[in-house]
Protein backbone atom coordinates (compact mmCIF):
# COMPACT_ATOMS: atom_id res chain seq x y z
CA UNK A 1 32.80 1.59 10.96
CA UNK A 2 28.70 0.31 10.90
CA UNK A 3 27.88 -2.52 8.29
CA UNK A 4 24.85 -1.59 6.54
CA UNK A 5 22.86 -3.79 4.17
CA UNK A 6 20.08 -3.04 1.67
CA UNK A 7 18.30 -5.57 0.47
CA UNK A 8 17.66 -4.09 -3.11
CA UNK A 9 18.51 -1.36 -4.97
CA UNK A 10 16.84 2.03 -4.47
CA UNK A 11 17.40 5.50 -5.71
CA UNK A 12 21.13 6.35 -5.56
CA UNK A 13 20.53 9.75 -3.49
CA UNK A 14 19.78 7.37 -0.39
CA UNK A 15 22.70 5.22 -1.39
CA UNK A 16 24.99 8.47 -1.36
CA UNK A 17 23.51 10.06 1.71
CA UNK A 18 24.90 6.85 3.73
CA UNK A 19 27.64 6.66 1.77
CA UNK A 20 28.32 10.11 2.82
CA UNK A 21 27.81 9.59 6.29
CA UNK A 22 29.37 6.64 7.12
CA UNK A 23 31.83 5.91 3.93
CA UNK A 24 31.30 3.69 0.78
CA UNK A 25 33.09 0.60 2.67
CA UNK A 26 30.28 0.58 4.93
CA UNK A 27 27.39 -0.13 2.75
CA UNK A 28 26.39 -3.51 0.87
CA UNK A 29 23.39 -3.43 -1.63
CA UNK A 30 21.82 -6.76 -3.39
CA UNK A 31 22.86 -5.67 -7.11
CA UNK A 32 19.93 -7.28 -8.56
CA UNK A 33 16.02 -5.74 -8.90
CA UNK A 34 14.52 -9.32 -8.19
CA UNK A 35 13.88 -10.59 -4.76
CA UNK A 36 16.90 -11.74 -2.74
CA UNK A 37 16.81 -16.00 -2.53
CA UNK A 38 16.34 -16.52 1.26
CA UNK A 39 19.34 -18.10 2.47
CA UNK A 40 21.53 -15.16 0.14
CA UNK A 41 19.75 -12.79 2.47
CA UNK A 42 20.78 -14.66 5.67
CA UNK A 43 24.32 -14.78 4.61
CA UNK A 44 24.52 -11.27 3.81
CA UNK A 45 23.19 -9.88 6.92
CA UNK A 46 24.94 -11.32 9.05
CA UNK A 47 27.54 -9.12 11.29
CA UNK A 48 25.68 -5.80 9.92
CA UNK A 49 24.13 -2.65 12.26
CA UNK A 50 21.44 -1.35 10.18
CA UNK A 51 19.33 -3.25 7.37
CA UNK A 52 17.32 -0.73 4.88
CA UNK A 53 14.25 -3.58 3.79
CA UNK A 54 11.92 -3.69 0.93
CA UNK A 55 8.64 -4.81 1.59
CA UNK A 56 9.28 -8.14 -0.07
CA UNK A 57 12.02 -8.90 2.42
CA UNK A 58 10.69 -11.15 5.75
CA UNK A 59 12.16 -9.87 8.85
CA UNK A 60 11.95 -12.31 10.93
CA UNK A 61 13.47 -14.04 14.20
CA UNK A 62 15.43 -16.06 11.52
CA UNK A 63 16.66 -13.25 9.95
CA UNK A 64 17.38 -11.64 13.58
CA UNK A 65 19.43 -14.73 14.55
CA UNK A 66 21.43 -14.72 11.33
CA UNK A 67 22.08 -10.90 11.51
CA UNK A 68 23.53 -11.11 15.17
CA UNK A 69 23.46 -9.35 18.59
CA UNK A 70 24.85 -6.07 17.02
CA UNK A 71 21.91 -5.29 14.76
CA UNK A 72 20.66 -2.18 15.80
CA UNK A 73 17.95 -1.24 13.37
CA UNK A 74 15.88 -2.07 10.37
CA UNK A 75 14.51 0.51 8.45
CA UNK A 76 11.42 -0.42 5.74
CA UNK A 77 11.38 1.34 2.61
CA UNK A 78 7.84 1.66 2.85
CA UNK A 79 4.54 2.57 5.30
CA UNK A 80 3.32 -1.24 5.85
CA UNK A 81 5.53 -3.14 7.61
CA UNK A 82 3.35 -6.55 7.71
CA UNK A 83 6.86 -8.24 6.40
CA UNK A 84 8.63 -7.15 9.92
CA UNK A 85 7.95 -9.50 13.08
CA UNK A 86 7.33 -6.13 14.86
CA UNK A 87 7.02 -7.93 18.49
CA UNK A 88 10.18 -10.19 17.54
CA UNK A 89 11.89 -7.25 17.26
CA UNK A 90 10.63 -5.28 20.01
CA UNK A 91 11.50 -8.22 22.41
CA UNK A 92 15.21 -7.97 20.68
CA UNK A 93 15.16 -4.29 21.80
CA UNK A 94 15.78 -4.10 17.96
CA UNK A 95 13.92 -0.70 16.57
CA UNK A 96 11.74 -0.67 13.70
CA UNK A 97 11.09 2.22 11.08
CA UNK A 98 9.09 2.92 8.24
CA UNK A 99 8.39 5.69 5.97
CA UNK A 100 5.29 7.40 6.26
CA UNK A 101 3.79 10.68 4.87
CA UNK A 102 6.16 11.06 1.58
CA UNK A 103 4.08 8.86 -0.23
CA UNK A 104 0.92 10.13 0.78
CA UNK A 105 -0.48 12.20 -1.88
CA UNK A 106 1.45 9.79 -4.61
CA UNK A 107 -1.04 6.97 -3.59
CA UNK A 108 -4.14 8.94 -3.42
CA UNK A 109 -3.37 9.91 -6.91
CA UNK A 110 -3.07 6.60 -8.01
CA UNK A 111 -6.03 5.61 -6.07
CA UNK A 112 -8.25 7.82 -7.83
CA UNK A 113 -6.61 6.81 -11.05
CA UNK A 114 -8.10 3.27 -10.63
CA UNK A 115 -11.11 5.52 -9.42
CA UNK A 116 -11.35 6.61 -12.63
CA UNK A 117 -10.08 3.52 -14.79
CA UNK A 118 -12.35 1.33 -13.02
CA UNK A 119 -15.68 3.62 -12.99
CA UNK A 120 -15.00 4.45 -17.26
CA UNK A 121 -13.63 1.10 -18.19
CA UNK A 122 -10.35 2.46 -19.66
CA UNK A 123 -8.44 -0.82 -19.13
CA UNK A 124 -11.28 -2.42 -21.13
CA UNK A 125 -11.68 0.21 -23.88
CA UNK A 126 -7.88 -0.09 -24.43
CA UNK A 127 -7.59 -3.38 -24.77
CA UNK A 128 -10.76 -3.65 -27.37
CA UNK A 129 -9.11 -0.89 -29.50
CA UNK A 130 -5.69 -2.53 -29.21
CA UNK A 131 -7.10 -5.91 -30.29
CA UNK A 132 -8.29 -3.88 -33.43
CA UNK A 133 -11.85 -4.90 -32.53
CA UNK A 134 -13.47 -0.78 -32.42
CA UNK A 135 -15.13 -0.38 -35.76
CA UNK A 136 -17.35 2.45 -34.67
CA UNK A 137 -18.86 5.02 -32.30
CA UNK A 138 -21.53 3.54 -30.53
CA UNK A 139 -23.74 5.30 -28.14
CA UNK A 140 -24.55 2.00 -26.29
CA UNK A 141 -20.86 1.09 -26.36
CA UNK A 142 -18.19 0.48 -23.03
CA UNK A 143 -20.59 2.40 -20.71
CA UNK A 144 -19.11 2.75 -17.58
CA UNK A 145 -20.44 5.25 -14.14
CA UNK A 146 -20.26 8.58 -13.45
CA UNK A 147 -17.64 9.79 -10.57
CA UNK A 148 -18.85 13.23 -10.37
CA UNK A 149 -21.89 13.63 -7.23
CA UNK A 150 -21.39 10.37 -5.95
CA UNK A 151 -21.42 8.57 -3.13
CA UNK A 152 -17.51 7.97 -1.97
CA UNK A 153 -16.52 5.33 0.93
CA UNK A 154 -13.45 5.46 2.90
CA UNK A 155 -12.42 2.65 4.86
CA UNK A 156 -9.62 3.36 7.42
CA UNK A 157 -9.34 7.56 7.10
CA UNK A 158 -5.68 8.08 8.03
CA UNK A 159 -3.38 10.25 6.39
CA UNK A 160 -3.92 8.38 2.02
CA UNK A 161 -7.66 8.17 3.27
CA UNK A 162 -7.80 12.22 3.96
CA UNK A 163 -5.59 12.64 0.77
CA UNK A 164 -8.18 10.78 -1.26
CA UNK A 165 -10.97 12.38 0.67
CA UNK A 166 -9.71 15.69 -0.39
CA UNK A 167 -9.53 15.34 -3.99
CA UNK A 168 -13.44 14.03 -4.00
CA UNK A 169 -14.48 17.61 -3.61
CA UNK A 170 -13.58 18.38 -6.84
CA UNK A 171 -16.00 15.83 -7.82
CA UNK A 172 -18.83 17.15 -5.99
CA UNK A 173 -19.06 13.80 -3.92
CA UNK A 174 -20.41 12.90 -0.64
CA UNK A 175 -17.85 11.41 1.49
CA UNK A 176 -18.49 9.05 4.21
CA UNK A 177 -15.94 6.83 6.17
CA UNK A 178 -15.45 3.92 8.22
CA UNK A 179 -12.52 4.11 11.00
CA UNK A 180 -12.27 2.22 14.20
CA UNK A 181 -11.16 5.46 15.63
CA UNK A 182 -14.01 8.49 14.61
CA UNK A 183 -12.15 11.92 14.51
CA UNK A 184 -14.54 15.13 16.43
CA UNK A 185 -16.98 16.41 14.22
CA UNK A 186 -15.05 19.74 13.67
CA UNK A 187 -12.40 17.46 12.25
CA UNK A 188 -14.80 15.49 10.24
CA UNK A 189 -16.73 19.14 9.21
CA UNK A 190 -13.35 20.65 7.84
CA UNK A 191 -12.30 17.30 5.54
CA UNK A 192 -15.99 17.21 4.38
CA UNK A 193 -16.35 13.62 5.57
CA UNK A 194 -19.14 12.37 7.79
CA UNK A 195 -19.22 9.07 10.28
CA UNK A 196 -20.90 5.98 8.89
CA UNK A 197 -20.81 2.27 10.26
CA UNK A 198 -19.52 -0.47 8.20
CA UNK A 199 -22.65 -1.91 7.23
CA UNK A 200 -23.96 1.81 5.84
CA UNK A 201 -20.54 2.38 4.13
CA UNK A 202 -21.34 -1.11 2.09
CA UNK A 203 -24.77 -0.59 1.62
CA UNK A 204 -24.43 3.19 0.76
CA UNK A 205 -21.18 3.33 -1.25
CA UNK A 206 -21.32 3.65 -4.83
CA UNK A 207 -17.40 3.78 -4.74
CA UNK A 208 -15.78 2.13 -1.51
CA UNK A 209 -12.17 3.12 -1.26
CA UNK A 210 -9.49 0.32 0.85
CA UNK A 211 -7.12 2.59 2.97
CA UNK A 212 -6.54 1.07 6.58
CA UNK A 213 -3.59 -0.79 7.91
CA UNK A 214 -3.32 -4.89 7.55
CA UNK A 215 -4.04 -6.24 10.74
CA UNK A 216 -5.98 -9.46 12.11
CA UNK A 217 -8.87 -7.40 12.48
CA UNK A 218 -8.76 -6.35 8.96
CA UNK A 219 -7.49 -9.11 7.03
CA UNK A 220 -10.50 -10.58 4.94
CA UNK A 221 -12.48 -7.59 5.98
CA UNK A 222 -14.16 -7.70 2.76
CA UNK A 223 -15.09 -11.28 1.90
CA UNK A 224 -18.35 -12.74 0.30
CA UNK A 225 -20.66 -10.98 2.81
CA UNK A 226 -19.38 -7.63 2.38
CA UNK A 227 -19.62 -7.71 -1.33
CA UNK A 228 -23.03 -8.90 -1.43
CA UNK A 229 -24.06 -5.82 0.79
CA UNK A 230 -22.98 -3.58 -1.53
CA UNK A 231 -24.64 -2.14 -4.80
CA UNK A 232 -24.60 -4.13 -7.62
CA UNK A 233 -23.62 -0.78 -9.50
CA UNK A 234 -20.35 -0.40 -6.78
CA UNK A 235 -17.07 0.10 -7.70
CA UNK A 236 -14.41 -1.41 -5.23
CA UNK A 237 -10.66 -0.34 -4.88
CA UNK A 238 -7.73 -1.34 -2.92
CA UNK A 239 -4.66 0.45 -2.49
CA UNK A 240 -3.88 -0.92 0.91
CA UNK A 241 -2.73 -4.08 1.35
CA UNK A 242 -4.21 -7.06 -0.78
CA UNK A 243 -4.50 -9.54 2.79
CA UNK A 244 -7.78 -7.42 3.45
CA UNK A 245 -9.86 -8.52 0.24
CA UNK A 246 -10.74 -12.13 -0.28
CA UNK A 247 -9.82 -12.29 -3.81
CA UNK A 248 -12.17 -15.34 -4.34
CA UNK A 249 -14.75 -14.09 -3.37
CA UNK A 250 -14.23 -10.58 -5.05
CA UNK A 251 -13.50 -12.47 -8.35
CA UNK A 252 -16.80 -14.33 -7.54
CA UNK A 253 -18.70 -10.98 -7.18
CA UNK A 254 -17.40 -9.33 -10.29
CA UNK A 255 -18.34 -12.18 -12.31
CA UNK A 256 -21.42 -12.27 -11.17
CA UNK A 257 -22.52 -9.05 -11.29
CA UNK A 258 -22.55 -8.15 -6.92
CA UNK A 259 -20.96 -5.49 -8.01
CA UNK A 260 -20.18 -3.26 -11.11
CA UNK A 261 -16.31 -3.40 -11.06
CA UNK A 262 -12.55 -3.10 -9.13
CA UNK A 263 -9.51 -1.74 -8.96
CA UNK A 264 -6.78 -3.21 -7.48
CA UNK A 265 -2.97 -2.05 -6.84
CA UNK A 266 -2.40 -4.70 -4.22
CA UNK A 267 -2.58 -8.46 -3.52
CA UNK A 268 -2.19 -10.91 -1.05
CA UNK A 269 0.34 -13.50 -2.50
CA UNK A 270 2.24 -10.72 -4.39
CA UNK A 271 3.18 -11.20 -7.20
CA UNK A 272 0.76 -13.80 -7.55
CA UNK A 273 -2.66 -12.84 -8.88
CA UNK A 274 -5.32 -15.35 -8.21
CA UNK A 275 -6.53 -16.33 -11.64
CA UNK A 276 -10.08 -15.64 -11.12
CA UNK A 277 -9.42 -12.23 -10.55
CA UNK A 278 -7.17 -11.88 -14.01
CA UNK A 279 -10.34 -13.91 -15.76
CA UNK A 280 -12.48 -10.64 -14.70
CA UNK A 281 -12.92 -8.13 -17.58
CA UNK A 282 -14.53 -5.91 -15.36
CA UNK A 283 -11.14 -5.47 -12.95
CA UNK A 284 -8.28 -3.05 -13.76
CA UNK A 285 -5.40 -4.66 -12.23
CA UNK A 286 -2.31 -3.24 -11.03
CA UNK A 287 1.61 -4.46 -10.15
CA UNK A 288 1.89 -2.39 -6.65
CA UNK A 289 2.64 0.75 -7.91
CA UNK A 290 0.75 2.85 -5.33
CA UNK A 291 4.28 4.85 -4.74
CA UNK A 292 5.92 4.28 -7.78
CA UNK A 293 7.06 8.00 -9.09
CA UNK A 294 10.55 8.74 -9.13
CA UNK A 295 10.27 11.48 -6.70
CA UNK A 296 8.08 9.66 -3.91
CA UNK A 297 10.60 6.84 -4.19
CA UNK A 298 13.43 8.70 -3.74
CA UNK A 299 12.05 10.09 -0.34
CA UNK A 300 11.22 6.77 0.64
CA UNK A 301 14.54 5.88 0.16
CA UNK A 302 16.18 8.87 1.73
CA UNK A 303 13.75 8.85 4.67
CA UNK A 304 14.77 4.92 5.35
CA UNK A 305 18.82 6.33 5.16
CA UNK A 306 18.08 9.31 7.86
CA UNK A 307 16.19 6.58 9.81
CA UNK A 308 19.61 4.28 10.09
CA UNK A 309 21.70 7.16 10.38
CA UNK A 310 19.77 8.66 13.34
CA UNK A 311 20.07 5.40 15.29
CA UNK A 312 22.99 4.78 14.71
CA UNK A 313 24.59 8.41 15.82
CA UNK A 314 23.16 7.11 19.05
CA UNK A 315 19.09 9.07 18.47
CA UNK A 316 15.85 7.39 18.54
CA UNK A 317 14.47 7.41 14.44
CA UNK A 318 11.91 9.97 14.17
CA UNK A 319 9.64 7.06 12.46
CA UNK A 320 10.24 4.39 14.97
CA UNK A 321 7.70 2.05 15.55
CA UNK A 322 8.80 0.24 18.49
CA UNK A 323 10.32 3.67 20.48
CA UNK A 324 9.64 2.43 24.37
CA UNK A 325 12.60 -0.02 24.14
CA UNK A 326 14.85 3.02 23.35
C-alpha cells in the first residue's frame, strides 16, 4: 500500500478520490489550515510515495532527502510551482505536477474584479462610508476612471491572459500584449489582441494587467523604471505572482502620483505585505485569492489526486512538468 501525504487540508472530494483508490490507511493530511512548521513537514514525509503540496510548502532537496528514495511524485495544488526545486527534482528522476486550466477563468474573474475595484475606488468608497465619514452626494466626490474603451495591457498572454483578454470585449477595449513568445496574427486577429513591445505596453496602457510565469527573467520586471513609463492616470494589477513587482517601488509610485492606482492579489513575502504598500489609499489589496471559489478549488484538488494516482498506477501525470525522466 502507497503512503501519501498532503500537506494541508483541501476539499474532501480529492481526499475521497484517493481514499477510494488506494484506501483510507494510505493517506496522511496536516489537520490544521496554517502552514506546516518546517521540521513537522520533514518528519511527516518521510517513507511516503506521493506528496499533494500547497504552494506555501518548499520542496526542496531537504525535503527530497527527508522523504526518501521511494518518493515518486509531488503533485502542487496549484499552476505556479516557484515553491518546487523543479531541477532538484528532475535530477532525482522525481516528477513534478501542477494544476493548470481549472482555475483559469476563476482568476480572470477576479482579475477584472480588482480591474474594476481599482479603476472606481470601491475599496476606498467602502471604507469612507464604513468609517461613517459620507455625509452627502458629491459630484466631485471618489472619482475614479472609466474601464469601458480603454486601453488594456497584457503582460505574459497564456491561457488567464486570453481569459482576461476575452472579457475586455465587452468593454469595448483595445487590447495589446506583451509575450516573449508572439502568437501568428490569425491567432492574435481571433482573441482581438495585437503585438506591442514592452516599452509601448507601459507607455500606452491605461490598465496593464500581470499574467506571466515567475521566472529570473521576470522577477522585478516592473520596478521604478517601469512605473515611471507609464501614465500617471494607469492602473496596475497583479494576479501572477507578487516576485515580479517591486513593491517599493510600486508603493513609491502610488504615493506619488506615477500612476493613478493598483490592484494586487499577490505578493512576494506572502503573507507579508510591505507596509508601504498597506500605507497606499489608492491600492486595493488582496490575501491570494485569485482561485479561491469552492468549485475551482475543488478541481484543483481533484486534479492534484488524479495526478498521484496516475503515477503511481505506473502512467506518466497528464500535467507533468518534468516528463523526459519518465
Amino acid at each position: 500500500m502507497p503512503k501519501i501525504y498532503i500537506t494541508r487540508p483541501i476539499p474532501v472530494s480529492a481526499v475521497r478520490l484517493l481514499e477510494e483508490t488506494f484506501g483510507k490507511d494510505a493517506v496522511r493530511m496536516w489537520p490544521e489550515d496554517t502552514i506546516i512548521p518546517r521540521q513537522k513537514l520533514l518528519q511527516n514525509v518521510a517513507g511516503v510515495d506521493a506528496i499533494l503540496a500547497i504552494l506555501t510548502e518548499r520542496i526542496d532537496d531537504e525535503l527530497f532527502d527527508a522523504a526518501g528514495p521511494q518518493l515518486r511524485i509531488v503533485a502542487n495544488m496549484a499552476v505556479g510551482f516557484d515553491n518546487i526545486d523543479v531541477p532538484a527534482a528532475t535530477r532525482r528522476r522525481i516528477p513534478v505536477s501542477n494544476t493548470p486550466g481549472v482555475l483559469t477563468e476563476t482568476t480572470a474573474d477576479l482579475t477584472w474584479a480588482l480591474i474594476l475595484a481599482t479603476c472606481r475606488r470601491l475599496g476606498e468608497s467602502e471604507r469612507f462610508l464604513r468609517s461613517g465619514q459620507w455625509k452627502c452626494w458629491s459630484p466631485t466626490f471618489m472619482l475614479g476612471t472609466d474601464v469601458h474603451g480603454k486601453k488594456l495591457g497584457i503582460f505574459g498572454l497564456g491561457r488567464i491572459g486570453q481569459a482576461v483578454a476575452r472579457r475586455a470585449r465587452a468593454f469595448g477595449m483595445d487590447v495589446m500584449y506583451y509575450d516573449p513568445t508572439r502568437y501568428e496574427f490569425p491567432r492574435e486577429a481571433a482573441m482581438g489582441v495585437r503585438y506591442v513591445e514592452f516599452d509601448e505596453l507601459l507607455r500606452e496602457s491605461d490598465i496593464l494587467t500581470v499574467h506571466c510565469f515567475l521566472s529570473p527573467e521576470t522577477r522585478h520586471a516592473f520596478g521604478e523604471a517601469q512605473f515611471c513609463a507609464m501614465k500617471k492616470s494607469a492602473v496596475f494589477i497583479n494576479t501572477a505572482r507578487g516576485p515580479i513587482v517591486d513593491e517599493p517601488a510600486l508603493a513609491r509610485a502610488l504615493k506619488n502620483g506615477d500612476i493613478f492606482a493598483a490592484g494586487l492579489d499577490v505578493f512576494e513575502e506572502e503573507p507579508k505585505v510591505h507596509p508601504e504598500l498597506l500605507a497606499c489609499e489608492n491600492a486595493v489589496l488582496l490575501p491570494h485569492i485569485g482561485s479561491a471559489t469552492e468549485e475551482t478549488r475543488a478541481k484543483m484538488a481533484e486534479m492534484a489526486a488524479r495526478n498521484i494516482i496516475q503515477r503511481l498506477h505506473g502512467e506518466v501525470p497528464v500535467n507533468c512538468l518534468n516528463p523526459e525522466i519518465l
